[in-house]
Each structure stands twice: as C-alpha cells, then as structure tokens.
N, C-alpha and C. Protein backbone atom coordinates (compact mmCIF):
# COMPACT_ATOMS: atom_id res chain seq x y z
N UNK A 1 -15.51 40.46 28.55
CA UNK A 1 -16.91 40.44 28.21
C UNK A 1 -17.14 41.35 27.01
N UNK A 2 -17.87 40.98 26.16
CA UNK A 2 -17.97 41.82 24.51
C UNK A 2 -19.62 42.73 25.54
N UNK A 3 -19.73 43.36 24.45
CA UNK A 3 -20.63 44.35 24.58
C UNK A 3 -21.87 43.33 25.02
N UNK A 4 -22.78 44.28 25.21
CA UNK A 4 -23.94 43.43 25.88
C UNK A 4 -23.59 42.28 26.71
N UNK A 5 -23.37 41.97 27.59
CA UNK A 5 -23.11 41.45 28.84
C UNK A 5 -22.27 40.07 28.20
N UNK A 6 -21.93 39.57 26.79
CA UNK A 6 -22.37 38.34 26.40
C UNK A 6 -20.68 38.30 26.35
N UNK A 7 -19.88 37.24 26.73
CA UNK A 7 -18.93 36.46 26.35
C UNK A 7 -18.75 36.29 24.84
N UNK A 8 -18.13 36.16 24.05
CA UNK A 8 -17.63 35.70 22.36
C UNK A 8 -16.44 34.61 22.81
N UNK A 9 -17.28 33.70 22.50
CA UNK A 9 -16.80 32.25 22.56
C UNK A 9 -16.96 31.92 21.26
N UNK A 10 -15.50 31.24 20.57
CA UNK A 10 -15.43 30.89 19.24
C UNK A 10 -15.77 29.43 19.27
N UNK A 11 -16.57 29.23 18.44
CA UNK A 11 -17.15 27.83 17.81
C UNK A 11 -16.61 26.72 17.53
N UNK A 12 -16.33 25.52 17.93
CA UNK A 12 -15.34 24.74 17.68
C UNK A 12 -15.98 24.25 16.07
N UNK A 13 -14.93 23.94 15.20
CA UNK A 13 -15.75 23.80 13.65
C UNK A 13 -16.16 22.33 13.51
N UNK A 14 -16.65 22.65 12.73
CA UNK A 14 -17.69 21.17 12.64
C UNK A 14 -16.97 20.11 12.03
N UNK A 15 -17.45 19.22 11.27
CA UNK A 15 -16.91 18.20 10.45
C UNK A 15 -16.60 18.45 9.58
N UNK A 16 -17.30 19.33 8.66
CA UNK A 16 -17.03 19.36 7.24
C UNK A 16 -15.98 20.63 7.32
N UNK A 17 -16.11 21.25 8.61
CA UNK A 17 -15.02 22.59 7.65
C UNK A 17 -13.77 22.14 8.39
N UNK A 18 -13.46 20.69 9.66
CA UNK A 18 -12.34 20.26 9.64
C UNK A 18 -11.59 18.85 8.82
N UNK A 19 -12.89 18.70 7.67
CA UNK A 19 -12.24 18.00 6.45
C UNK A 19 -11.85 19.28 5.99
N UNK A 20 -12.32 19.93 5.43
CA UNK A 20 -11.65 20.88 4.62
C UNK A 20 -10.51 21.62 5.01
N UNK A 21 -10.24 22.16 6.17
CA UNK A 21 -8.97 22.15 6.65
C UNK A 21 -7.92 21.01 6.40
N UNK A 22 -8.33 19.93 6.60
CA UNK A 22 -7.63 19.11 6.81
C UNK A 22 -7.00 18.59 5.19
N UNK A 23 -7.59 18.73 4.26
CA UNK A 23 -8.01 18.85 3.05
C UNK A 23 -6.79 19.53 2.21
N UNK A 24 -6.96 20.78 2.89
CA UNK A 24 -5.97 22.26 2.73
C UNK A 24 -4.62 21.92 2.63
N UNK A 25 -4.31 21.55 4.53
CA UNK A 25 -2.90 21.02 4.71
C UNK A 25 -2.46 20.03 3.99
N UNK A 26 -3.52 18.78 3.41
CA UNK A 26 -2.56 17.69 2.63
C UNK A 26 -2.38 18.40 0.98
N UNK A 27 -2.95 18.94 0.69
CA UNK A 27 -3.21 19.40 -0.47
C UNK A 27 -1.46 20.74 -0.34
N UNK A 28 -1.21 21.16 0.72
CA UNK A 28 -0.18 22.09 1.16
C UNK A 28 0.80 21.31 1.09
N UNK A 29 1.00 20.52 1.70
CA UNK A 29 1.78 18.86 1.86
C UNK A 29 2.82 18.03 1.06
N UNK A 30 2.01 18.21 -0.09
CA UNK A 30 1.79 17.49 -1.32
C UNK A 30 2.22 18.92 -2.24
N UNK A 31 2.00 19.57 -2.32
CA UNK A 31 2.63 20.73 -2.99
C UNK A 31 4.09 20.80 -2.79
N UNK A 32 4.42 20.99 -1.09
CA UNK A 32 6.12 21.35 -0.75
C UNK A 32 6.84 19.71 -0.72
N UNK A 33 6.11 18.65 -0.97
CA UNK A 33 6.95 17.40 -1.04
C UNK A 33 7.06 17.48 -2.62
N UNK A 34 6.24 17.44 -3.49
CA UNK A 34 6.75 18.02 -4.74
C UNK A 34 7.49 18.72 -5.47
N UNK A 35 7.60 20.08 -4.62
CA UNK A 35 8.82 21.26 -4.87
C UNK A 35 10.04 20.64 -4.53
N UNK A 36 10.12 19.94 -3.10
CA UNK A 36 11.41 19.35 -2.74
C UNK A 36 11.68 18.20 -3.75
N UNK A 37 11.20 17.45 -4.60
CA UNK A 37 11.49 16.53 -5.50
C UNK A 37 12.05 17.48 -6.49
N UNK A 38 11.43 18.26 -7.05
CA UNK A 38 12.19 18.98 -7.94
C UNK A 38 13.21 20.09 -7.82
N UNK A 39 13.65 20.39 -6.53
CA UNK A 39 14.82 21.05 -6.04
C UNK A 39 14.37 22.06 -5.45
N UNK A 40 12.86 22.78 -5.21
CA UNK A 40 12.70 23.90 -5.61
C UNK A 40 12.33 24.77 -4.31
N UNK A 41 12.42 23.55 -3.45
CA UNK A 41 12.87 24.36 -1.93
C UNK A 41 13.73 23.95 -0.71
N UNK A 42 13.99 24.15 0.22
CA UNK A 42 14.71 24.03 1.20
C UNK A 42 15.00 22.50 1.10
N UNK A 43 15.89 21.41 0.94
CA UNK A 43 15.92 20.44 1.25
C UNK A 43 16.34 19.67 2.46
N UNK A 44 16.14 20.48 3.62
CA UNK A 44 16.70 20.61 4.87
C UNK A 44 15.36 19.93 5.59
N UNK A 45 13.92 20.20 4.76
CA UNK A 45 12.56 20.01 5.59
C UNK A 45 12.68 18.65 5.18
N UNK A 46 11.64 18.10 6.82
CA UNK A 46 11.40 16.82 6.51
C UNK A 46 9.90 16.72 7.40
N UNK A 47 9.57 15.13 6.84
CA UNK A 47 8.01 14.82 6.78
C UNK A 47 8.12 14.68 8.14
N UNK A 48 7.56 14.92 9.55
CA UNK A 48 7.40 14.47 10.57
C UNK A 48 6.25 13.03 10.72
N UNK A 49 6.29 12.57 10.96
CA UNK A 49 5.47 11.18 11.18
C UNK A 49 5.37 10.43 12.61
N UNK A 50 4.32 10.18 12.72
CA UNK A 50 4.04 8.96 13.74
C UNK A 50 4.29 7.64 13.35
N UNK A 51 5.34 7.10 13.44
CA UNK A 51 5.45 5.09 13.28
C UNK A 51 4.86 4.31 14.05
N UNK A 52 4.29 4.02 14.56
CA UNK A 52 3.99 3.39 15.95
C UNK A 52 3.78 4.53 16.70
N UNK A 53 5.01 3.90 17.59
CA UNK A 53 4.97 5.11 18.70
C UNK A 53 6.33 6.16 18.69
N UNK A 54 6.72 5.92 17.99
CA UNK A 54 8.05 6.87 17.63
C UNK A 54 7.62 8.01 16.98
N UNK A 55 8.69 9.25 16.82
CA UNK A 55 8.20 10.57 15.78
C UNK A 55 9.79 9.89 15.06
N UNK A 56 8.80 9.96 13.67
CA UNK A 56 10.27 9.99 12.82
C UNK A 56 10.38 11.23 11.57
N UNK A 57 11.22 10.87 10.99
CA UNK A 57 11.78 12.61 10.10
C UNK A 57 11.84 11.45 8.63
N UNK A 58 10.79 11.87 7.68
CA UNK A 58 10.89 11.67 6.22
C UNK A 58 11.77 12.36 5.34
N UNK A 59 12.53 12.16 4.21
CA UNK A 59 13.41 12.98 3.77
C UNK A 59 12.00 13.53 2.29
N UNK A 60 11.69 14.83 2.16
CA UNK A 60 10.67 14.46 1.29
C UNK A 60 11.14 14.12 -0.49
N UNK A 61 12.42 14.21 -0.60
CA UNK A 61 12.35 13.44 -1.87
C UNK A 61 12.09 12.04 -1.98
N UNK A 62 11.80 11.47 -0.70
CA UNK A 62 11.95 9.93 -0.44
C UNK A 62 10.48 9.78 -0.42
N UNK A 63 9.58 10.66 -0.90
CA UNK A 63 8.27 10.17 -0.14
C UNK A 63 7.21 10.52 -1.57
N UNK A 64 6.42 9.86 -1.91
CA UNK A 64 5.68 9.98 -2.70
C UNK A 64 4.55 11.10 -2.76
N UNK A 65 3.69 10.46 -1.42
CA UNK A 65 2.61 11.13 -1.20
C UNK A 65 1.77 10.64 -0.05
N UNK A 66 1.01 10.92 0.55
CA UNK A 66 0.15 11.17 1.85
C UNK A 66 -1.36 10.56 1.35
N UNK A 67 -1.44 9.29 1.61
CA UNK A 67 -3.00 8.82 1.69
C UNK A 67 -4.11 8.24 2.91
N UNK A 68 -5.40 8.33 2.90
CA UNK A 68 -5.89 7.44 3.66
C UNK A 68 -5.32 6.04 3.64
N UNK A 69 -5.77 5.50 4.73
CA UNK A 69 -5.78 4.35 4.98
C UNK A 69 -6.79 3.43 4.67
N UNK A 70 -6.65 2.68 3.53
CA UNK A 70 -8.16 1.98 2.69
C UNK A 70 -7.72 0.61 2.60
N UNK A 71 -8.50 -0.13 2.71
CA UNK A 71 -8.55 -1.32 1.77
C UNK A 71 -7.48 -2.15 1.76
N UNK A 72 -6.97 -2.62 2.75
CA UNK A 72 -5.44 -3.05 2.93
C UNK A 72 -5.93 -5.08 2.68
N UNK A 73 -5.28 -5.68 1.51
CA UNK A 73 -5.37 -6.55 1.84
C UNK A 73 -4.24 -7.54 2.41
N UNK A 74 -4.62 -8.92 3.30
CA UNK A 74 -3.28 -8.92 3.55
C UNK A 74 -2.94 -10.21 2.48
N UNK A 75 -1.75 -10.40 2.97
CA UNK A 75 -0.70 -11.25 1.83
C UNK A 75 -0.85 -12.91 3.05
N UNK A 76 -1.32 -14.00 2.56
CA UNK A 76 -0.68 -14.89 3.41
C UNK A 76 0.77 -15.14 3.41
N UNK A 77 1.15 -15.89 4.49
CA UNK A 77 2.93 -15.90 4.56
C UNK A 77 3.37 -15.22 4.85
N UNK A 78 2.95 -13.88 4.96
CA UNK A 78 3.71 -12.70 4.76
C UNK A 78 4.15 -12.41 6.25
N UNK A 79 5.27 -11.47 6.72
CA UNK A 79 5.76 -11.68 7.98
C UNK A 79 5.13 -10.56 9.05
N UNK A 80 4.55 -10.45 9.90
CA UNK A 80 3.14 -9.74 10.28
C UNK A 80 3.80 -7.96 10.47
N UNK A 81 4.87 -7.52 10.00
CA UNK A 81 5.06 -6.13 9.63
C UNK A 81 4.54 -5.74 7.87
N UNK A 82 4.47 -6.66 7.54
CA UNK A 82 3.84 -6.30 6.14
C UNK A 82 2.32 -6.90 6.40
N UNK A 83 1.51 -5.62 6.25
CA UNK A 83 0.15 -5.54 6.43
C UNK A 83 -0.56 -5.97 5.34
N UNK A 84 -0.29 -6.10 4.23
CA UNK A 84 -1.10 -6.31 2.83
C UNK A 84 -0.70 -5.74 1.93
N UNK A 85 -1.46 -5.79 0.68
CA UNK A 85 -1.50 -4.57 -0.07
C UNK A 85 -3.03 -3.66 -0.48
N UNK A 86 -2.30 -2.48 -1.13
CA UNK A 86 -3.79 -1.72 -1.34
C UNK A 86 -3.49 -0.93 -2.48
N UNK A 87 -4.56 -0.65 -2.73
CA UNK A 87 -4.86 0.14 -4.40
C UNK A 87 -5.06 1.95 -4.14
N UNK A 88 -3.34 2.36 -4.15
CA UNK A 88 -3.58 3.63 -3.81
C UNK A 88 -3.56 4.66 -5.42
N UNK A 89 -4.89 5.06 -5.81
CA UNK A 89 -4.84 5.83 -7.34
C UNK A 89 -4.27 4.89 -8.25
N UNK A 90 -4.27 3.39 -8.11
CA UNK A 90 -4.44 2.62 -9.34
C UNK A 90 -3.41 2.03 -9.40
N UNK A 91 -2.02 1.74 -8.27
CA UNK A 91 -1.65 1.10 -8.31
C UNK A 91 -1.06 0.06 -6.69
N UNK A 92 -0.90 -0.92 -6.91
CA UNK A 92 -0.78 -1.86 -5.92
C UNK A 92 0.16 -1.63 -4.97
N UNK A 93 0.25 -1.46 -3.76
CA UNK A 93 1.18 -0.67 -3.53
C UNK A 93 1.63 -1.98 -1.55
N UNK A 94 2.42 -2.27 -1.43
CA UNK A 94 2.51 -2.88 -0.34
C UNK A 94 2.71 -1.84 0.93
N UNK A 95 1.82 -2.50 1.90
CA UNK A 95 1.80 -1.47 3.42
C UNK A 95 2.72 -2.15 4.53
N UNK A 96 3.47 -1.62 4.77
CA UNK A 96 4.47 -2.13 6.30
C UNK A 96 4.33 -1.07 7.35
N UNK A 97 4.08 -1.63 8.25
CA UNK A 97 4.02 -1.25 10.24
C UNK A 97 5.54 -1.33 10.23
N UNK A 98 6.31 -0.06 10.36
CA UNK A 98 7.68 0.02 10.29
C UNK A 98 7.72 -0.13 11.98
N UNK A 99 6.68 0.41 12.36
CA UNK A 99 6.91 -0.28 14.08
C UNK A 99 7.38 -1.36 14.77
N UNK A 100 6.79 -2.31 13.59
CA UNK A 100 6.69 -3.52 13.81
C UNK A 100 7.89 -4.36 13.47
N UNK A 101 7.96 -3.87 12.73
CA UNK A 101 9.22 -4.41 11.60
C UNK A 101 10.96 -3.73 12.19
N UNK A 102 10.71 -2.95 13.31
CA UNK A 102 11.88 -2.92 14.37
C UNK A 102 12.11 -3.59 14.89
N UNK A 103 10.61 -4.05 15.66
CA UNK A 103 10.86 -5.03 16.62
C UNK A 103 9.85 -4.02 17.74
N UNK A 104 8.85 -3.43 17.60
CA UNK A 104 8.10 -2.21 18.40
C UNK A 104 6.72 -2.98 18.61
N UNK A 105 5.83 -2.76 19.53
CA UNK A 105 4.68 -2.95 19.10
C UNK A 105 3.82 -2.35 17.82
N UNK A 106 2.84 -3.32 17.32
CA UNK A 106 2.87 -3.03 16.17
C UNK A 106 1.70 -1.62 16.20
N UNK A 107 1.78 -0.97 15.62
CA UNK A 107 0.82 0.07 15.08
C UNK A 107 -0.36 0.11 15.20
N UNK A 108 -1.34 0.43 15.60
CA UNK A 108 -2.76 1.01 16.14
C UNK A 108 -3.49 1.71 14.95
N UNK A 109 -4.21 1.07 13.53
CA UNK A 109 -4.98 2.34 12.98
C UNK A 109 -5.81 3.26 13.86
N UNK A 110 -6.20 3.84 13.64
CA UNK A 110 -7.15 5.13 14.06
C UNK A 110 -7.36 6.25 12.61
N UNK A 111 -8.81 7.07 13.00
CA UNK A 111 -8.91 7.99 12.35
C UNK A 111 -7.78 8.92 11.49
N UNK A 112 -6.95 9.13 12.32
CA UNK A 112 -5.59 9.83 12.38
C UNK A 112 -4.45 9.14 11.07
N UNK A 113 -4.52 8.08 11.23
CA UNK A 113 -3.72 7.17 10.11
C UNK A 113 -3.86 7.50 8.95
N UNK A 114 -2.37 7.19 8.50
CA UNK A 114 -2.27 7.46 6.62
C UNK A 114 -1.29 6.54 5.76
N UNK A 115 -0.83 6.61 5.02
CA UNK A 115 -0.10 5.99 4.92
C UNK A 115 0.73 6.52 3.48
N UNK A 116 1.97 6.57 4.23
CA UNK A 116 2.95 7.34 3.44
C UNK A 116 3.88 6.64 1.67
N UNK A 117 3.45 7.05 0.57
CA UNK A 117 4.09 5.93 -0.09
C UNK A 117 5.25 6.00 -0.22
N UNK A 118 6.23 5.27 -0.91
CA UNK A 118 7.85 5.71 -1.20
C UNK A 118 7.77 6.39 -2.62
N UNK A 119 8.23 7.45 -2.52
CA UNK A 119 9.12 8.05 -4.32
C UNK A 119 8.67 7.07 -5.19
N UNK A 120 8.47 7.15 -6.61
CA UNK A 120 8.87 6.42 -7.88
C UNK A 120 10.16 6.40 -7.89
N UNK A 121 10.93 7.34 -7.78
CA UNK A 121 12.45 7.02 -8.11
C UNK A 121 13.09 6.08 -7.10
N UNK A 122 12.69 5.68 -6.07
CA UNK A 122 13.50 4.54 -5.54
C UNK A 122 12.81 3.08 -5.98
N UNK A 123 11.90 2.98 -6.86
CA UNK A 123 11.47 1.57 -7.49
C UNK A 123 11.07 0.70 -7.18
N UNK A 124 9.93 1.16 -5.78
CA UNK A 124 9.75 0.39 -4.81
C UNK A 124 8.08 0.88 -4.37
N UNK A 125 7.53 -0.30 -4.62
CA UNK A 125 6.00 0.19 -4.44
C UNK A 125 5.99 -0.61 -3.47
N UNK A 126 5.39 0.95 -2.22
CA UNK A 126 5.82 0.64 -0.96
C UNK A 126 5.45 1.80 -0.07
N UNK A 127 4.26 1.17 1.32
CA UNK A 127 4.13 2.69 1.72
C UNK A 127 4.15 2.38 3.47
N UNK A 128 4.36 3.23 4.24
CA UNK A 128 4.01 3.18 5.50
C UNK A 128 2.90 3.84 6.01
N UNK A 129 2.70 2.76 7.26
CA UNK A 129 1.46 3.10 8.27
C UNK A 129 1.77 4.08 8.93
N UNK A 130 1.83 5.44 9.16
CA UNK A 130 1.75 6.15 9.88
C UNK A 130 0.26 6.37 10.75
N UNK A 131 0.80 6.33 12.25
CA UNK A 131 -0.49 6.86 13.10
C UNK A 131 -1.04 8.06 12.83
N UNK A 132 -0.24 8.96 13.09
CA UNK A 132 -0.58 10.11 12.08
C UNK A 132 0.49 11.44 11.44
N UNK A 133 0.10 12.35 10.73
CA UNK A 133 1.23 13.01 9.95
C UNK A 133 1.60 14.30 10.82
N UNK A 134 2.08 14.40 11.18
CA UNK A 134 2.93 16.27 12.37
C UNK A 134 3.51 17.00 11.53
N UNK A 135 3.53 17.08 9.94
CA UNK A 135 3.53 18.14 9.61
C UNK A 135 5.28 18.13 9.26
N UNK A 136 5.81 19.37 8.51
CA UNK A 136 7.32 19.60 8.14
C UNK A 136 8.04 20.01 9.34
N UNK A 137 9.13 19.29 9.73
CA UNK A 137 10.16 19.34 10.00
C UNK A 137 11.31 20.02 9.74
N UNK A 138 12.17 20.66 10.89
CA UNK A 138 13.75 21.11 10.01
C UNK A 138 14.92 20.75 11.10
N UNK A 139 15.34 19.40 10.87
CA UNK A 139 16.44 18.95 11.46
C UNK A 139 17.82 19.99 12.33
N UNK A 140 17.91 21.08 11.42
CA UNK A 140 18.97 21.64 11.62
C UNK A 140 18.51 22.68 13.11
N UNK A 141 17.24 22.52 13.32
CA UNK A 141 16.61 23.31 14.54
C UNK A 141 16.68 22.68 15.99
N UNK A 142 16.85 21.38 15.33
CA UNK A 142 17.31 20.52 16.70
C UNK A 142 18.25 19.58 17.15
N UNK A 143 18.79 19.43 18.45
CA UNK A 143 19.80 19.17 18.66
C UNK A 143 20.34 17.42 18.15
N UNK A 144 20.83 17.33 17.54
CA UNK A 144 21.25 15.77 16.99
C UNK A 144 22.24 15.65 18.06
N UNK A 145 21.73 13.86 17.59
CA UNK A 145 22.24 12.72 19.38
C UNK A 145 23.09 12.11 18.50
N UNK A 146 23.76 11.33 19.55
CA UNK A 146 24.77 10.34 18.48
C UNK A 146 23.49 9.10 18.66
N UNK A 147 24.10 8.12 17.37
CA UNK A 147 23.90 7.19 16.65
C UNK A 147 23.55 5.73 17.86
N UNK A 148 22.49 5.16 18.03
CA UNK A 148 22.44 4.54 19.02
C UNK A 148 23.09 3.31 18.56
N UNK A 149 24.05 2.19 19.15
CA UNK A 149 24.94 1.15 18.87
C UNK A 149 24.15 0.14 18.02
N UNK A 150 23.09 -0.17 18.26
CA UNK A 150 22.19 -0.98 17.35
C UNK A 150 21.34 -0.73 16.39
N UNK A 151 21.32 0.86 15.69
CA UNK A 151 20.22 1.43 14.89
C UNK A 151 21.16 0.66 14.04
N UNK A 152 20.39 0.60 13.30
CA UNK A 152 20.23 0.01 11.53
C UNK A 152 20.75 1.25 10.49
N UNK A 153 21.39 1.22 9.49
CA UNK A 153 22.07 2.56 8.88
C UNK A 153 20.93 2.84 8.13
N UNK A 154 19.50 2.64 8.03
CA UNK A 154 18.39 3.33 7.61
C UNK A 154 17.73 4.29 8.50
N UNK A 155 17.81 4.11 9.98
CA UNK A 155 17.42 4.94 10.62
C UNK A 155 18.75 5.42 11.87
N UNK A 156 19.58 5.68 11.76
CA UNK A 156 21.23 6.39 12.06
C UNK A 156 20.71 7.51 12.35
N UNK A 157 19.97 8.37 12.20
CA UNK A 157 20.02 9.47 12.38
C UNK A 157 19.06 10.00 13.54
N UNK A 158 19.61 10.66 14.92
CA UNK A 158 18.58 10.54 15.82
C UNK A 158 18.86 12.65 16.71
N UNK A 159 17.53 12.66 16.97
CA UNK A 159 17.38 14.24 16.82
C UNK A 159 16.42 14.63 17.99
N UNK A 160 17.04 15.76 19.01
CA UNK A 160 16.01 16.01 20.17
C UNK A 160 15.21 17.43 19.27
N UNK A 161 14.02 17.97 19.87
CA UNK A 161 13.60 19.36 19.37
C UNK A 161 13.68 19.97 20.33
N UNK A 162 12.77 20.77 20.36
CA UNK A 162 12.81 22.12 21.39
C UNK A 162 11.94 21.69 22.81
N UNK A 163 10.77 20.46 22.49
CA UNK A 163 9.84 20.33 23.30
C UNK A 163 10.37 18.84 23.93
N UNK A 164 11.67 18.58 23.70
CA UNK A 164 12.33 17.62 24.49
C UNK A 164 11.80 16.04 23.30
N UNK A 165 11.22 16.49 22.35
CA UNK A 165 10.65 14.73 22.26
C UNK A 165 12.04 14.37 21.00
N UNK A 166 11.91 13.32 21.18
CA UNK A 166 13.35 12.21 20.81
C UNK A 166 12.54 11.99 19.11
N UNK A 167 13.24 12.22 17.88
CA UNK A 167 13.40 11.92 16.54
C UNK A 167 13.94 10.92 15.85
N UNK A 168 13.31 10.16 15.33
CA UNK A 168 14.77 9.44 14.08
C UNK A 168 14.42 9.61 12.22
N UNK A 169 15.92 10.05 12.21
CA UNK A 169 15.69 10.06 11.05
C UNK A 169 15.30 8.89 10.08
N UNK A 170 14.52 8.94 8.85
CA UNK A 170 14.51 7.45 8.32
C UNK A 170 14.98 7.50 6.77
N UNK A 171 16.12 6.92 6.53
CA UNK A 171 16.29 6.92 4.86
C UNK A 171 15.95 5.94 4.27
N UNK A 172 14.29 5.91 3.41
CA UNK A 172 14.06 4.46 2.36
C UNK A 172 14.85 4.52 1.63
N UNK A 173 15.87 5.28 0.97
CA UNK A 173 16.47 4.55 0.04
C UNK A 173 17.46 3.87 0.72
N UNK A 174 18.19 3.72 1.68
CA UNK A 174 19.23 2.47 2.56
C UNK A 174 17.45 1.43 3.34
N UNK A 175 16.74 1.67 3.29
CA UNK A 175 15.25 0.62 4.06
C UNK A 175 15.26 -0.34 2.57
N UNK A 176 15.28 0.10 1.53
CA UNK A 176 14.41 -0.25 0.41
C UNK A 176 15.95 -1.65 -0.18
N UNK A 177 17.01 -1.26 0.56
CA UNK A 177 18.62 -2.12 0.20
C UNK A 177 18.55 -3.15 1.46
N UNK A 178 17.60 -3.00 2.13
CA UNK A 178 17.78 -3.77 3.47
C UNK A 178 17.29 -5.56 2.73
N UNK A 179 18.38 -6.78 3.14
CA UNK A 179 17.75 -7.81 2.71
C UNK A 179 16.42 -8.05 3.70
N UNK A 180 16.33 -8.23 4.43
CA UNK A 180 15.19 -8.59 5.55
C UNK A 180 14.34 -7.42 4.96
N UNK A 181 14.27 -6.47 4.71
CA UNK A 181 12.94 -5.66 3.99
C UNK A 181 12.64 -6.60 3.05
N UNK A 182 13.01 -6.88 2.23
CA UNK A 182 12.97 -7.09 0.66
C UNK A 182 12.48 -8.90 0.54
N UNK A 183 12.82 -9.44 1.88
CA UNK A 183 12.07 -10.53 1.83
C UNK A 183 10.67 -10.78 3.23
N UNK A 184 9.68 -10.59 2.63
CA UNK A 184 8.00 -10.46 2.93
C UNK A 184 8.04 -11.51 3.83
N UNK A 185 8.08 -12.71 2.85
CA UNK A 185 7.42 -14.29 3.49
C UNK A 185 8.30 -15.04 4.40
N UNK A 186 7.85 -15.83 4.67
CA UNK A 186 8.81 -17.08 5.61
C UNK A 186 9.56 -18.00 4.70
C-alpha cells in the first residue's frame, strides 16, 4: 500500500503510446537487420517469426524489412499459398502463406500480422505473411534437433529453446532455388 491508504496501480497504456512503442521496436528491428546486412553485428541473431502456426528463425541478411499488412491483391491462377501482390514503398512485391505452401493450414491475418520481405540481394520480390514478429533470436542458445526425414533443405534446420517451444530454421536463399516456389500458377 503507497502512502495514504491508496494502492499504485500502473496504467495499462493506451493506443497511441502502444503504437509508439510498437513503432520504437520496428524502427529497432530494422536498424539491427541492417547492421547484420552490412556485417556489423553478431550474425548468429535471427528474426523470430510466426508462419502460420510454427515459430520460425529468419537469417537477417535474408530479410529485407518488416511491414504492415496492406492491400494484398490476389493473382488469378495463382496456387492458394501465394496470396497476391502488394505495393510495399513503391514496389510490387508478391505475398506467400509459407504455412500454406508446406502443406499447414493456411495463415489467419490479424492485427498482429506483417509481412516480412526478402533481401534485394537474393533478386526476388517476395515477402511473407507472418502472424506476428517475436523479436531476435540466437540459435546457438538453444538446443538443435536433428533434421526431420522430410524437411525440405530450405527449412533443415530445427531448434528447441529454453521454454520448450520447437523452431525451424528458414533459408530464402535455398526457398527462392525451390522449382515449386518459383512456379505461382497451375
């Protein structure tokens, strides 16, 4: 009890100061995925992500950048893991439900959703649906599983943490060589 008889109960924050938080961290985000493109920190961290329903591990030189989820149009023909495309800062950029495109149920937007693009340097305008973003990762903190008999050599890499939940690693540049990626339509 604080002085005068009264409890100090902290305020849960409102809207605008948990955009601005929220604001902070991508803006934080986007800073250390940058440094890691240019060498200039740990290259051990990785993007944690929601796919669906999986947590997976981004490598951040592999990753462009962190956007809302806007304006997705879709493509007819197209095979229902490729969601459309959308105009992220001016250029056209195609969206895939990597959930989906396992073979998972497909992906759920919500508030929470973003969508992750690929690097310029892998030459591939191209982003994923993430449910939502969990922030940097460091592989070497948790215990790696062996290789499950049917993963795909884009996602080979599979990782417990501390709080028991199951990881995979994902490399777009072996996703972006995949023929079945690379063909959309029927």
């Amino acid at each position: 009890m604080a002085a005068g008889g009264h409890e100090h109960q902290r305020a849960a924050p409102d809207g605008a100061e948990r955009r601005s938080r929220l604001r902070q961290y991508q803006v934080q985000l986007l800073e250390r995925m940058q440094a890691a493109r240019s060498g200039a920190v740990d290259r051990s961290k990785r993007l944690g992500v929601m796919l669906g329903g999986s947590r997976c591990l981004l490598d951040l030189s592999q990753v462009g950048e962190i956007a809302p989820l806007a304006g997705v149009v879709a493509v007819p023909l197209a095979r229902d893991w490729y969601l459309g495309l959308s105009n992220i800062r001016g250029n056209l950029c195609g969206i895939v439900d990597l959930a989906r495109y396992r073979g998972e149920a497909a992906a759920v937007a919500g508030p929470d959703s973003r969508v992750i693009t690929f690097a310029p340097a892998l030459g591939f305008n191209c982003a994923l649906l993430a449910a939502a973003v969990l922030g940097l990762r460091q592989p070497e903190q948790m215990q790696a599983q062996a290789r499950a008999a049917d993963a795909p050599a884009w996602a080979a890499q599979r990782f417990v943490d501390a709080d028991a939940h199951s990881w995979t690693g994902i490399d777009l540049a072996l996703l972006v060589r995949e023929a079945r990626f690379l063909h959309i339509g029927f």
